[in-house]
Protein backbone atom coordinates (compact mmCIF):
# COMPACT_ATOMS: atom_id res chain seq x y z
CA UNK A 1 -90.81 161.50 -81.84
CA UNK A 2 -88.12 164.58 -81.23
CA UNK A 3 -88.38 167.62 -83.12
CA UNK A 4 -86.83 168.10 -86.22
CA UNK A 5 -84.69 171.42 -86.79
CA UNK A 6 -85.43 173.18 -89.27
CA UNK A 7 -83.07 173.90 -91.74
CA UNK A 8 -82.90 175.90 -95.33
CA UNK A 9 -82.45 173.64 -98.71
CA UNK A 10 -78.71 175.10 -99.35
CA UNK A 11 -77.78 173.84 -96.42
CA UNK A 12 -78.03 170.19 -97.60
CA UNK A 13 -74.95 168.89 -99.60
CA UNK A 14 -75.66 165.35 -100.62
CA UNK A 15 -79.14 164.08 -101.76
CA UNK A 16 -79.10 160.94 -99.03
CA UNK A 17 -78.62 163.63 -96.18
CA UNK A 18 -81.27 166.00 -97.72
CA UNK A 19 -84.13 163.38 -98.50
CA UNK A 20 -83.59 161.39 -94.85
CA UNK A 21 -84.39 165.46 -93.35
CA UNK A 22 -87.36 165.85 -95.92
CA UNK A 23 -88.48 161.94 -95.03
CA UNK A 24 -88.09 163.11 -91.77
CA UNK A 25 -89.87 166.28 -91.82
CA UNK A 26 -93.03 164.61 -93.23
CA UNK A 27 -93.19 162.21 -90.25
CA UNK A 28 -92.59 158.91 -92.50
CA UNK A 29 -90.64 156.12 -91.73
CA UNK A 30 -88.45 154.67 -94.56
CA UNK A 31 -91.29 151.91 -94.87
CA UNK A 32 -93.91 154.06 -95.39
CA UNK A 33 -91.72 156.33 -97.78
CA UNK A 34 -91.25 153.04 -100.12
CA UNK A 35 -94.32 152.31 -99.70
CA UNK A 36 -95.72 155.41 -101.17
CA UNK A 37 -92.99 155.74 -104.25
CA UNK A 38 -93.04 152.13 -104.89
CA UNK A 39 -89.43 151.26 -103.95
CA UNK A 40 -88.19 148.76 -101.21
CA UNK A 41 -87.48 149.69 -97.68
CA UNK A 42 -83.93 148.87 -98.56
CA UNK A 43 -83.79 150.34 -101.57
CA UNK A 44 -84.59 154.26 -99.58
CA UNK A 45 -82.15 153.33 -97.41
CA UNK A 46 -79.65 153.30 -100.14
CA UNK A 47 -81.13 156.20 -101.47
CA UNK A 48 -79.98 157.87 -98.06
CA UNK A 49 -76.85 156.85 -97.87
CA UNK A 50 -75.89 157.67 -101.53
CA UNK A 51 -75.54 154.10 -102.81
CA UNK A 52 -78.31 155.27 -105.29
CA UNK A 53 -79.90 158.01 -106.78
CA UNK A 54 -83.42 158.11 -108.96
CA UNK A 55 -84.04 159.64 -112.25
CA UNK A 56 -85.54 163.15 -112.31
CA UNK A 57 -88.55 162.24 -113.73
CA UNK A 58 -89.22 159.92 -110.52
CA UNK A 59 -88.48 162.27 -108.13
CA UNK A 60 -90.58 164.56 -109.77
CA UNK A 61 -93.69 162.25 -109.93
CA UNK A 62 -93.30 160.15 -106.51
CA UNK A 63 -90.79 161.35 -104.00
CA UNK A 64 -91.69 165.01 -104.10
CA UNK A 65 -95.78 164.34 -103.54
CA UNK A 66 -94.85 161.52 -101.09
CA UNK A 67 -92.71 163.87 -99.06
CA UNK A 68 -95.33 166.47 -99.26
CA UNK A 69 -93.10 169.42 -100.78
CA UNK A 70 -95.35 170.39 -103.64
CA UNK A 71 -95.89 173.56 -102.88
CA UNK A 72 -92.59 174.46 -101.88
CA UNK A 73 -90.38 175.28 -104.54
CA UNK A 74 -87.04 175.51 -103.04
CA UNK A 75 -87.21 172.25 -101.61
CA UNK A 76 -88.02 170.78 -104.91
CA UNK A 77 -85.82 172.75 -106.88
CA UNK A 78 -82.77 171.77 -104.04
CA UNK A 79 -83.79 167.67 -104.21
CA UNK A 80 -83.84 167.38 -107.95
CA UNK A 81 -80.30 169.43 -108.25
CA UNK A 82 -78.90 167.29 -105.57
CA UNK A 83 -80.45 164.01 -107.02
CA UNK A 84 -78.95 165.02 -110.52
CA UNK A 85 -75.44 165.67 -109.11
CA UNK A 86 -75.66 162.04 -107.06
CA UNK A 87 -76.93 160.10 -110.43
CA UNK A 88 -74.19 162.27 -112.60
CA UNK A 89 -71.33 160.58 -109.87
CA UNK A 90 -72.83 157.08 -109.92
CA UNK A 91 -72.89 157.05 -113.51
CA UNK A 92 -69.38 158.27 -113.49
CA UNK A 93 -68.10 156.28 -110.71
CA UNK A 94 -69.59 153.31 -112.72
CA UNK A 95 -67.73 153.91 -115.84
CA UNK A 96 -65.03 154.74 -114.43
CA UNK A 97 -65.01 151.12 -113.20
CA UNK A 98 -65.92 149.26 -116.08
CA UNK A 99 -62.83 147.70 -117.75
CA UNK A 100 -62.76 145.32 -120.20
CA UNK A 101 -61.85 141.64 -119.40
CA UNK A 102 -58.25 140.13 -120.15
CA UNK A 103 -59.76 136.50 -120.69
CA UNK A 104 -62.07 136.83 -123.16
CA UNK A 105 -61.98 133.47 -125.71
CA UNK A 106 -60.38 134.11 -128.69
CA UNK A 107 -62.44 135.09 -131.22
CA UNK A 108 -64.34 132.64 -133.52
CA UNK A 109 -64.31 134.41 -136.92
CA UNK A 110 -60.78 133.09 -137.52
CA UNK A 111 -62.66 130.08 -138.64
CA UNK A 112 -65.05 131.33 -140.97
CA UNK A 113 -64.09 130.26 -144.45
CA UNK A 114 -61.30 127.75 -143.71
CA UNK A 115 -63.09 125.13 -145.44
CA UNK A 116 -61.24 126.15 -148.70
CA UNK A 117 -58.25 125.67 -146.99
C-alpha cells in the first residue's frame, strides 16, 4: 500500500476529502470502514464524495473510534466542523429544491356541507 502524506486538519476543506485521508490513514478500506460504523460500502462512498453527510452525534460515536482519532483532538474537532458545514449545505441545497407541485387535485372541502344545498 503507498504511503500516505501527512497532512494538518486545516488543510482539509470538504468533509468527503478529509474522511477518505483519515479512512486512509487508519489503513481501512471503505468496506471495512462501513463495516465498523454500520453504514453500506456505498453509502461511505457517498460520504466521500459529499453526496452525504452524518449527524454529529454519529460521527462522534462511530466514525471517530472507527478511524482511530480518539485521542487526537484536532482531527476530531476538524471532522465534526467539516461534517456540520456539509450537513448545513445538504439541508440547504435540499430546501432550496423543494417546491410545491402545480397539479395538486383540487381540494375536497368544497364539498363538505352541500347537502343543504
Amino acid at each position: 500500500m503507498p504511503q500516505i502524506p501527512v497532512f494538518t486538519p486545516d488543510k482539509f476543506t470538504t468533509f468527503g476529502t478529509l474522511l477518505r485521508y483519515l479512512r486512509r490513514k487508519a489503513n481501512l478500506t471503505q468496506l471495512e470502514l462501513s463495516i465498523a460504523v454500520g453504514y453500506s460500502e456505498s453509502q461511505i462512498s457517498r460520504l466521500e464524495q459529499d453526496e452525504r453527510s452524518p449527524e454529529a452525534a454519529i460521527l462522534s460515536a462511530r466514525f471517530v473510534p472507527a478511524l482511530y482519532i480518539d485521542d487526537e483532538p484536532d482531527w476530531v474537532a476538524r471532522l465534526l466542523e467539516l461534517g456540520a458545514a456539509t450537513h448545513a449545505n445538504l439541508a440547504e441545497l435540499v430546501s432550496a429544491t423543494k417546491t410545491t407541485p402545480q397539479n395538486l387535485p383540487l381540494q375536497l372541502t368544497t364539498f363538505i356541507g352541500r347537502e343543504k344545498e
